[in-house]
Protein backbone atom coordinates (compact mmCIF):
# COMPACT_ATOMS: atom_id res chain seq x y z
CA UNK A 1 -2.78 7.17 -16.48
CA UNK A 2 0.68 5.86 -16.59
CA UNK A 3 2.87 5.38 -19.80
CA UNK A 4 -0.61 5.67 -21.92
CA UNK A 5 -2.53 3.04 -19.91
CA UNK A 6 -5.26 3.66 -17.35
CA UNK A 7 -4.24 2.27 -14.03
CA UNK A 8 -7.93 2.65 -12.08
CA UNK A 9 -10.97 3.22 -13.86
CA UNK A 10 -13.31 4.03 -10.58
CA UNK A 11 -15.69 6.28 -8.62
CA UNK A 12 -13.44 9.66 -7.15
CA UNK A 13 -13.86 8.10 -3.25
CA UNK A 14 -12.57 4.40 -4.48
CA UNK A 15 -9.56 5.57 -6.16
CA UNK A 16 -9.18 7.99 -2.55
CA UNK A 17 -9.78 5.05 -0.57
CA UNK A 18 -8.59 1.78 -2.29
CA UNK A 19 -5.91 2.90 -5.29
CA UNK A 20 -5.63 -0.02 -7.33
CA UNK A 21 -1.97 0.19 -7.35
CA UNK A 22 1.26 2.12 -6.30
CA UNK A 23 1.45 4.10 -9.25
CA UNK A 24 -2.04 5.11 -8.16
CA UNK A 25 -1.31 6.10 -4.77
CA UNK A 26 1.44 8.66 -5.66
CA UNK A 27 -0.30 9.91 -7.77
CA UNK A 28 -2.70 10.94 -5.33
CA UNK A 29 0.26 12.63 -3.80
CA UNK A 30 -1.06 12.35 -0.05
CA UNK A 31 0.60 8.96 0.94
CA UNK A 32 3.79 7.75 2.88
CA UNK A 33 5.32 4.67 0.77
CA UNK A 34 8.07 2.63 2.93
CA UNK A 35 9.76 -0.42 1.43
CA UNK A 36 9.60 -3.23 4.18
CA UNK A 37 10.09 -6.64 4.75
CA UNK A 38 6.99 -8.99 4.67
CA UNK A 39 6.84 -11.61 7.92
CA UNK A 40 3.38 -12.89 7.22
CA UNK A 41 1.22 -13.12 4.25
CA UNK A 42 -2.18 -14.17 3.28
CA UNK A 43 -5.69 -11.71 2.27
CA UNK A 44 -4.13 -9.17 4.32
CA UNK A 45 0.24 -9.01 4.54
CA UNK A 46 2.05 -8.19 7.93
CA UNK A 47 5.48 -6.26 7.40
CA UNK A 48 7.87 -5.45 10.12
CA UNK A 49 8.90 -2.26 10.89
CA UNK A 50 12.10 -0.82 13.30
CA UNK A 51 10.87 -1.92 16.49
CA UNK A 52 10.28 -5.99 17.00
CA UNK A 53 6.94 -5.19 18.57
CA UNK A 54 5.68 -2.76 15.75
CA UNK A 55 4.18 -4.43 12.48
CA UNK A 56 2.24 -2.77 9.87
CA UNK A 57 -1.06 -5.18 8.28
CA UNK A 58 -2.56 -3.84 5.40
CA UNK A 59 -4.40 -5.14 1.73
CA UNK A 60 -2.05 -6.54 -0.45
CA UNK A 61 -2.49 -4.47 -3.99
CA UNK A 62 -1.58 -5.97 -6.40
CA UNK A 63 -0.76 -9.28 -4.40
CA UNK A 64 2.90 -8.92 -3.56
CA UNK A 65 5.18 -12.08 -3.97
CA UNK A 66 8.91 -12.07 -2.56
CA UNK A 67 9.81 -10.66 0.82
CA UNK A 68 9.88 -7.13 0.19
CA UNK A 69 6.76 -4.97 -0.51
CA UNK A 70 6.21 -1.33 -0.66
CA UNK A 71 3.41 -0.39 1.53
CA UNK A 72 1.66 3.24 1.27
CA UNK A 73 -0.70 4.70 3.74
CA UNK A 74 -2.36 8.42 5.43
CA UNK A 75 -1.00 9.63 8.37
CA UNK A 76 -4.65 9.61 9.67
CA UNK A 77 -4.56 5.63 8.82
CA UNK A 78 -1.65 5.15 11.21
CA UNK A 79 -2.12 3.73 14.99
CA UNK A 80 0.01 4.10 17.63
């Protein structure tokens, strides 16, 4: 719930797994969220990090327009 409105009706491991939003993510308090510039966009959006040969590709929720998106993820989820 946020401001009186449900923001993801699903099973416990969806919502874990696939929050429908950022709201959503937070709320499952276990996420880093970093505001970054997208380069690339399509099913899946590529932002670039510090480092020219670092990028981040994730699923675009909701679909992001503009070229700045906020992009949330597990430190288990991260690849070095």
């Amino acid at each position: 719930m946020k401001d009186g409105a449900a923001q993801q009706i699903a099973p416990p491991t969806e919502v874990y797994a696939q929050p429908a939003n950022l709201s959503v993510a937070r709320f499952m308090g276990y996420r880093n969220v970093l505001a970054l510039d997208v380069v690339q966009r399509g099913r899946r959006a590529r932002h670039a990090v510090a480092a020219p040969t670092s990028a981040l590709t994730g699923m675009r929720k909701p679909p992001a327009g503009g070229t700045r998106a906020a992009v949330a993820f597990r430190p288990e989820e991260a690849v070095v």
